[in-house]
PDB file of N, CA and C in Angstrom:
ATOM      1  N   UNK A   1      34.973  22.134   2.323  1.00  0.00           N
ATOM      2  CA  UNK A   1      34.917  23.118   1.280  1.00  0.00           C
ATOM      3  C   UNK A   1      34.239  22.537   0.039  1.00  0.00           C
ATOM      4  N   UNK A   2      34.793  21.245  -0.543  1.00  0.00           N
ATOM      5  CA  UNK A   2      34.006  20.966  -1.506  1.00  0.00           C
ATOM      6  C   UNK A   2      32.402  20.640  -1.418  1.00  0.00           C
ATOM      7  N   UNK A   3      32.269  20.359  -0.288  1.00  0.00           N
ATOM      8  CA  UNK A   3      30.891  19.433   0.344  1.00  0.00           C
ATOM      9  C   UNK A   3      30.074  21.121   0.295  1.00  0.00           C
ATOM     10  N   UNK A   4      30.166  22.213   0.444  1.00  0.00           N
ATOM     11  CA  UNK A   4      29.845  23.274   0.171  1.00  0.00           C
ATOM     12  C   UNK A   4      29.527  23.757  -1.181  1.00  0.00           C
ATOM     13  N   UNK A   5      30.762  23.534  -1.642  1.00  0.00           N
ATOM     14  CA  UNK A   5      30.801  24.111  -3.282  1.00  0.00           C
ATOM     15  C   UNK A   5      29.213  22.722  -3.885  1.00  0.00           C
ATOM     16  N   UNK A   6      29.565  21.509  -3.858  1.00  0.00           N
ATOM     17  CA  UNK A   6      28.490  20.655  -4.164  1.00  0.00           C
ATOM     18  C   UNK A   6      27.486  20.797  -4.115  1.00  0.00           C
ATOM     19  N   UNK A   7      26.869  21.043  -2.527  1.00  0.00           N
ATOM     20  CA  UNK A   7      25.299  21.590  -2.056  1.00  0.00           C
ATOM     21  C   UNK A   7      24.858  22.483  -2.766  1.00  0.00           C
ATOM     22  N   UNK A   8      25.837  23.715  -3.144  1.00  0.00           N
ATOM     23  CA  UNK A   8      25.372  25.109  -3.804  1.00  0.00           C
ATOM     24  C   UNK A   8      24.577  24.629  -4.793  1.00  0.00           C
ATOM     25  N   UNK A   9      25.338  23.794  -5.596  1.00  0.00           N
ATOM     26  CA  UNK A   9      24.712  23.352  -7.200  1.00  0.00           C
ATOM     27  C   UNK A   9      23.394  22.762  -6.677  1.00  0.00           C
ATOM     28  N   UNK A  10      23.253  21.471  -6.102  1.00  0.00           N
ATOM     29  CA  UNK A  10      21.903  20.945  -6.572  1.00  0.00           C
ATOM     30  C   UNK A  10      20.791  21.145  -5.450  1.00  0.00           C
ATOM     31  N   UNK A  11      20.026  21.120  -5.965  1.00  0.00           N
ATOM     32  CA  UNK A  11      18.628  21.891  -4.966  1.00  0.00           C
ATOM     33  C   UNK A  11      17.540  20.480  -5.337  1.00  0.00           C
ATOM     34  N   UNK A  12      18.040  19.619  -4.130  1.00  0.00           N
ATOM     35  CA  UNK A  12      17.166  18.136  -4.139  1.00  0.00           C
ATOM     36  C   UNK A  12      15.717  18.466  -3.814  1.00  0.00           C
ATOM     37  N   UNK A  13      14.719  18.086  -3.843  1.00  0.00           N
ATOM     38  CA  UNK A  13      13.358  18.010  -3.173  1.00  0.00           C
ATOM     39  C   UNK A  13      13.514  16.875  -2.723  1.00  0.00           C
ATOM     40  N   UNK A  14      12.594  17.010  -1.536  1.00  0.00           N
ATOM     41  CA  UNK A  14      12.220  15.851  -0.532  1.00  0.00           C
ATOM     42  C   UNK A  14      12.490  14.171  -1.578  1.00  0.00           C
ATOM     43  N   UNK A  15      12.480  13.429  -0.710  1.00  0.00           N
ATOM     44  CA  UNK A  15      12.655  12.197  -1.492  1.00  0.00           C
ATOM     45  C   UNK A  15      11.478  11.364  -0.576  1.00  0.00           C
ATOM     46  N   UNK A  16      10.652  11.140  -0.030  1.00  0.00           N
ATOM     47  CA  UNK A  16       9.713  10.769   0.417  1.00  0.00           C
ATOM     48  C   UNK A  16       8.670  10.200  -0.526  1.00  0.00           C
ATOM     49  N   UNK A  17       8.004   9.097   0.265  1.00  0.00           N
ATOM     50  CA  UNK A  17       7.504   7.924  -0.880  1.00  0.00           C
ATOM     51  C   UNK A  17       6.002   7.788  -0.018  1.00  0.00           C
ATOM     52  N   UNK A  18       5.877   8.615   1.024  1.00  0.00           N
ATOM     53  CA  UNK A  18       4.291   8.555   1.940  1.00  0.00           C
ATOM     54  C   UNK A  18       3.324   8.597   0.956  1.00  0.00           C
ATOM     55  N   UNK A  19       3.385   9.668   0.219  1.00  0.00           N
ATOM     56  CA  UNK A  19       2.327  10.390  -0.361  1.00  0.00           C
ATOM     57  C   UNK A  19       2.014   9.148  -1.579  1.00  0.00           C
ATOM     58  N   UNK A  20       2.864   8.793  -2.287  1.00  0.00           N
ATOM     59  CA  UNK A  20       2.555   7.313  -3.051  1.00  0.00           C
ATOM     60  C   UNK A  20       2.444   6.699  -2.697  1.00  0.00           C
ATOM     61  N   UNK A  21       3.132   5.921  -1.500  1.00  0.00           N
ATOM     62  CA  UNK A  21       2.580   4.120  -0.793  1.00  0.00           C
ATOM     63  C   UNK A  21       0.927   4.790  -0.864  1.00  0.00           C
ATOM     64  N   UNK A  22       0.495   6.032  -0.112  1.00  0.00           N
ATOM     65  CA  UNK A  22      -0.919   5.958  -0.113  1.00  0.00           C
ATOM     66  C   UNK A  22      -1.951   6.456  -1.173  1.00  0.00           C
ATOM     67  N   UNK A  23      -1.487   6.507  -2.103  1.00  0.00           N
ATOM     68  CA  UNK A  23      -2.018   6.812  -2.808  1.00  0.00           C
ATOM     69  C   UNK A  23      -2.272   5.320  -3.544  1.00  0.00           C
ATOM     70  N   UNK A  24      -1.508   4.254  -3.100  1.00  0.00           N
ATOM     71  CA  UNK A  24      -1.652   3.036  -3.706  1.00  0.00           C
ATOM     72  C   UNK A  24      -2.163   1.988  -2.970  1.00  0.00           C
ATOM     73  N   UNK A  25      -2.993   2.639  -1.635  1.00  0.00           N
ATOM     74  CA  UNK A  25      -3.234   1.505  -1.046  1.00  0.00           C
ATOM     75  C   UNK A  25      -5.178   1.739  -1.437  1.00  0.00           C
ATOM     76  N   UNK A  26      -5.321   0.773  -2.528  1.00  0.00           N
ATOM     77  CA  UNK A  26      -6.784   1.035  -3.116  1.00  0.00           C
ATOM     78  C   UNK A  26      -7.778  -0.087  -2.826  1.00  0.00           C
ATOM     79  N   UNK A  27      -7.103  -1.073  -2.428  1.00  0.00           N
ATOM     80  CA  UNK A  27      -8.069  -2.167  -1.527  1.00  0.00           C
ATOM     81  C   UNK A  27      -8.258  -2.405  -0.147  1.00  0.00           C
ATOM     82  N   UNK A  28      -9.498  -2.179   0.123  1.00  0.00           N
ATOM     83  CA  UNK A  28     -10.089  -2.002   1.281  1.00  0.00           C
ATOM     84  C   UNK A  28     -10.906  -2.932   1.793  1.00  0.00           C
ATOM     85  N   UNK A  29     -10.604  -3.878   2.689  1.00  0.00           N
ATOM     86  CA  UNK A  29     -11.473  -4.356   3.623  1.00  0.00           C
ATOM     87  C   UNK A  29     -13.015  -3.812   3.364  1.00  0.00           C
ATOM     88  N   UNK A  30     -13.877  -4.328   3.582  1.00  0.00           N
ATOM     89  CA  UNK A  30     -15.656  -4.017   3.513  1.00  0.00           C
ATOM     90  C   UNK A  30     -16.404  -4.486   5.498  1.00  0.00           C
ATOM     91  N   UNK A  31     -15.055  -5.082   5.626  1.00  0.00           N
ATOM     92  CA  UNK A  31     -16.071  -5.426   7.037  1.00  0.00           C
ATOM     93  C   UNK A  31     -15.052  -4.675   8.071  1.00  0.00           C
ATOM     94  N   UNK A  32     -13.712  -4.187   8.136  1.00  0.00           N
ATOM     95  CA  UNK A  32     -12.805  -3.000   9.316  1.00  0.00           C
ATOM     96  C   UNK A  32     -12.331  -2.110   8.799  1.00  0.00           C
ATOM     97  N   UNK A  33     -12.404  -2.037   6.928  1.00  0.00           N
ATOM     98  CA  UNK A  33     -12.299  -0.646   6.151  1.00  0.00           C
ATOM     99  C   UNK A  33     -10.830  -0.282   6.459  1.00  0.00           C
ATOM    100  N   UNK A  34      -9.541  -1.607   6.783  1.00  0.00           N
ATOM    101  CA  UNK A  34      -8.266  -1.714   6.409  1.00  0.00           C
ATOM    102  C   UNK A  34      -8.007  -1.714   5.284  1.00  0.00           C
ATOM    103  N   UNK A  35      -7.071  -0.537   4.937  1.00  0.00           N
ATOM    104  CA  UNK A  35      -6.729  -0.796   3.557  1.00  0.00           C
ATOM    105  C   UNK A  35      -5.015  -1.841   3.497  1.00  0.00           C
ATOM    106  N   UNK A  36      -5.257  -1.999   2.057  1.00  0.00           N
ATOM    107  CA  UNK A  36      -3.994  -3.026   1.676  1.00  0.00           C
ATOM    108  C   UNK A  36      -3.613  -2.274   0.690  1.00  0.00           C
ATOM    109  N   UNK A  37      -2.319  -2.594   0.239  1.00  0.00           N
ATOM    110  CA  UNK A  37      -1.402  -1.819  -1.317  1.00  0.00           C
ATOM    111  C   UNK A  37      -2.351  -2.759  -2.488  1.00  0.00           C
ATOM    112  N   UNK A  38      -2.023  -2.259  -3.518  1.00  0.00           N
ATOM    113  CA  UNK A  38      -2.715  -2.216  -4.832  1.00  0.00           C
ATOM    114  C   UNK A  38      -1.775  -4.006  -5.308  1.00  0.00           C
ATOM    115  N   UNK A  39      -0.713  -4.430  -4.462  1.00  0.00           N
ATOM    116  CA  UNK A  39       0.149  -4.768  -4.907  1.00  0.00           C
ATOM    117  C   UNK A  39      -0.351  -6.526  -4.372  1.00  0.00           C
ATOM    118  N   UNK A  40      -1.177  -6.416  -3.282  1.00  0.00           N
ATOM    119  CA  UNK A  40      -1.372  -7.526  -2.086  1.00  0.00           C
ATOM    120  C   UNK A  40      -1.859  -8.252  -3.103  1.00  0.00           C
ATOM    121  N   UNK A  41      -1.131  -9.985  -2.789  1.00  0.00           N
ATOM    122  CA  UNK A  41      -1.648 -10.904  -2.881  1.00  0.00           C
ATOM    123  C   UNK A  41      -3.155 -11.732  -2.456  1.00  0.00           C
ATOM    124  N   UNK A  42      -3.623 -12.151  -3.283  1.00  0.00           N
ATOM    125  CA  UNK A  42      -4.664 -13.002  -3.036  1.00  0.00           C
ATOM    126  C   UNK A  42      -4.724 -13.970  -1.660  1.00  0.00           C
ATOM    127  N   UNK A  43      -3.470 -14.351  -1.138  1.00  0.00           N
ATOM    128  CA  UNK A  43      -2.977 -15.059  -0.407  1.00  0.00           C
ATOM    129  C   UNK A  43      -3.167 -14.256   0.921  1.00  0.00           C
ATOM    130  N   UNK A  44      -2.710 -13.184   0.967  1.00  0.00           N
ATOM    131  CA  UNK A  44      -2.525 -12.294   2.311  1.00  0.00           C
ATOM    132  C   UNK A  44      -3.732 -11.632   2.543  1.00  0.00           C
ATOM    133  N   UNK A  45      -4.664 -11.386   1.149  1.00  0.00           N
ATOM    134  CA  UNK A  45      -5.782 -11.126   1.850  1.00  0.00           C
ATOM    135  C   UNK A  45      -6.962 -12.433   2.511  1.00  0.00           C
ATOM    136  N   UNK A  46      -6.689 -13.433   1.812  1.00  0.00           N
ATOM    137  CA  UNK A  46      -7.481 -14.240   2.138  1.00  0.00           C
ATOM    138  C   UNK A  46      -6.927 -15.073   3.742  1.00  0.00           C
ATOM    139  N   UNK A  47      -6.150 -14.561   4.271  1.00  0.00           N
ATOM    140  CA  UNK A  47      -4.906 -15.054   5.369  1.00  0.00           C
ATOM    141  C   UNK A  47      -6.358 -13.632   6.406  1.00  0.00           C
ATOM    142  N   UNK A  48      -6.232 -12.519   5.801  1.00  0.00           N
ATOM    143  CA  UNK A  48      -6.822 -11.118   6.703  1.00  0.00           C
ATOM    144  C   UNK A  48      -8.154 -11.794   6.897  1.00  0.00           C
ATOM    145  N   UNK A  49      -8.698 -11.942   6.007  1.00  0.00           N
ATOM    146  CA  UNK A  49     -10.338 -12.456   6.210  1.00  0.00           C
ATOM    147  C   UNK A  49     -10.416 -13.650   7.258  1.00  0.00           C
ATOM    148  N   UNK A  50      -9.716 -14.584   6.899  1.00  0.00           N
ATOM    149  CA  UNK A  50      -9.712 -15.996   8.074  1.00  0.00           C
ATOM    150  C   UNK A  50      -9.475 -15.368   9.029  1.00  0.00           C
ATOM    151  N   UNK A  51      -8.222 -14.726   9.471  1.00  0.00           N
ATOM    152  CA  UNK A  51      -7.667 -14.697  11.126  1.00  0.00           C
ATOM    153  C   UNK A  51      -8.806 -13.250  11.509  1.00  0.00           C
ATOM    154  N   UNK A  52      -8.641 -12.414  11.056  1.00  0.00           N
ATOM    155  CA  UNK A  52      -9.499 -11.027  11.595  1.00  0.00           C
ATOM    156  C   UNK A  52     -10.810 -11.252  11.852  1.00  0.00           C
ATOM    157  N   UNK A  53     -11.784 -11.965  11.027  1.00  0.00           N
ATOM    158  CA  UNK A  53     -12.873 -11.879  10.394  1.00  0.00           C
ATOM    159  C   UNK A  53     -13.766 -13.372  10.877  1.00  0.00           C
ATOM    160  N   UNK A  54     -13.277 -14.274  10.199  1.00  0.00           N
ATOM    161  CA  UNK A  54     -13.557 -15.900  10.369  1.00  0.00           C
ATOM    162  C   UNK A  54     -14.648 -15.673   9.126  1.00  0.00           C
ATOM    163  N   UNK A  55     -14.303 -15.129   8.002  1.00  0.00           N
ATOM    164  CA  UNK A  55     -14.737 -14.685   6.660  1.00  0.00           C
ATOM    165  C   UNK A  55     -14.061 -15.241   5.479  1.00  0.00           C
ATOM    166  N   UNK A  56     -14.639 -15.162   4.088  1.00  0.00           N
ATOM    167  CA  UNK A  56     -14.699 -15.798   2.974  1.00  0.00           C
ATOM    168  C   UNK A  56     -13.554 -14.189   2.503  1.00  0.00           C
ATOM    169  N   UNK A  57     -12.517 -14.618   1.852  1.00  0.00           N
ATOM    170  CA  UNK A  57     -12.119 -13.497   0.937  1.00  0.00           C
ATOM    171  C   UNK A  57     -13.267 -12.587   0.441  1.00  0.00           C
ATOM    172  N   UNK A  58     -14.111 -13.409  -0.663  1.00  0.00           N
ATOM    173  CA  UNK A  58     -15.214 -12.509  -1.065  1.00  0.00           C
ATOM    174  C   UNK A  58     -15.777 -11.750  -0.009  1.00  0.00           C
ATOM    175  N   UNK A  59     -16.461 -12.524   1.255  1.00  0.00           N
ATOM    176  CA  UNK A  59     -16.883 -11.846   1.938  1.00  0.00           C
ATOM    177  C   UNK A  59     -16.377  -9.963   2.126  1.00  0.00           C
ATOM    178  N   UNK A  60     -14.807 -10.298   1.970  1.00  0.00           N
ATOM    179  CA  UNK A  60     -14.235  -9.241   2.977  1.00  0.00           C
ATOM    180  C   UNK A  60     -14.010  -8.208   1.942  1.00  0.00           C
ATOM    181  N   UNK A  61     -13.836  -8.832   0.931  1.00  0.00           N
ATOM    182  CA  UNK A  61     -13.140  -7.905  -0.666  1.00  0.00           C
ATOM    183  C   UNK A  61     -13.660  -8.546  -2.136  1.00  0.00           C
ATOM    184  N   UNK A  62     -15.112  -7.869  -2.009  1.00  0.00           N
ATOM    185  CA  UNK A  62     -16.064  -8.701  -3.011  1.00  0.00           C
ATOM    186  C   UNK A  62     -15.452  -7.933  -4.262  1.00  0.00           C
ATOM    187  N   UNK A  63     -14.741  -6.447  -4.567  1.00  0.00           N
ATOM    188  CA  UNK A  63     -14.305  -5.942  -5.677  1.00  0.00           C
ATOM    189  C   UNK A  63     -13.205  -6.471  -6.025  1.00  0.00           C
ATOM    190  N   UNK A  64     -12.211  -7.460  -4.984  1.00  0.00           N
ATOM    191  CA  UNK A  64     -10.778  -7.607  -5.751  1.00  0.00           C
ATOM    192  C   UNK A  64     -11.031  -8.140  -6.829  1.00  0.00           C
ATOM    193  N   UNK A  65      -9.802  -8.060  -8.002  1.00  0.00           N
ATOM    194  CA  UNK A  65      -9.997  -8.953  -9.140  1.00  0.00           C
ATOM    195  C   UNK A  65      -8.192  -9.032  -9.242  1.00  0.00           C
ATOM    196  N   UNK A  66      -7.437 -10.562  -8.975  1.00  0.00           N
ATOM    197  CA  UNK A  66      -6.510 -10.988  -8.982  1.00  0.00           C
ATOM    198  C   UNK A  66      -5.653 -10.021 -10.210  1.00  0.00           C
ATOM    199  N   UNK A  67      -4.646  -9.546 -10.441  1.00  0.00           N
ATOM    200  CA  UNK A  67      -3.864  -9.142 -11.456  1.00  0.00           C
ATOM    201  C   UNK A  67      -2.713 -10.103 -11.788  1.00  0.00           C
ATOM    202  N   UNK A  68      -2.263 -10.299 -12.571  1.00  0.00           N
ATOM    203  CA  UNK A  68      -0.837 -11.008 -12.838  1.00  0.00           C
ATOM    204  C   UNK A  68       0.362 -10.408 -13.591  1.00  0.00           C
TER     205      UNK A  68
END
């Protein structure tokens, strides 16, 4: 009964986070056009270029520019 009376009141929208993770994944590979989050380390991309590629970071992601 109460779990009723509760629901009535609030009218949630979706809580889903798809539509932002992708909206944040803005770095892209140049040589398999994988994207990465806005968030990726210098480290993990330069890890993608060696093992995928046998490529230079630059090579793979000549626009990144490190953030801190």
């Amino acid at each position: 009964m109460k779990r009723e009376r509760n629901a009535k009141g609030s009218k949630k929208e979706p809580t889903s986070q798809l539509k932002t993770n992708q909206a944040a994944k803005n770095i892209i590979c140049k040589t398999c056009f994988q994207t990465f989050l806005c968030t990726s380390r210098e480290k993990a991309l330069t890890e993608h270029a060696a093992n995928k590629h046998n490529k230079t970071m630059k090579e793979c992601f000549p626009d990144f520019v490190a953030t801190n």
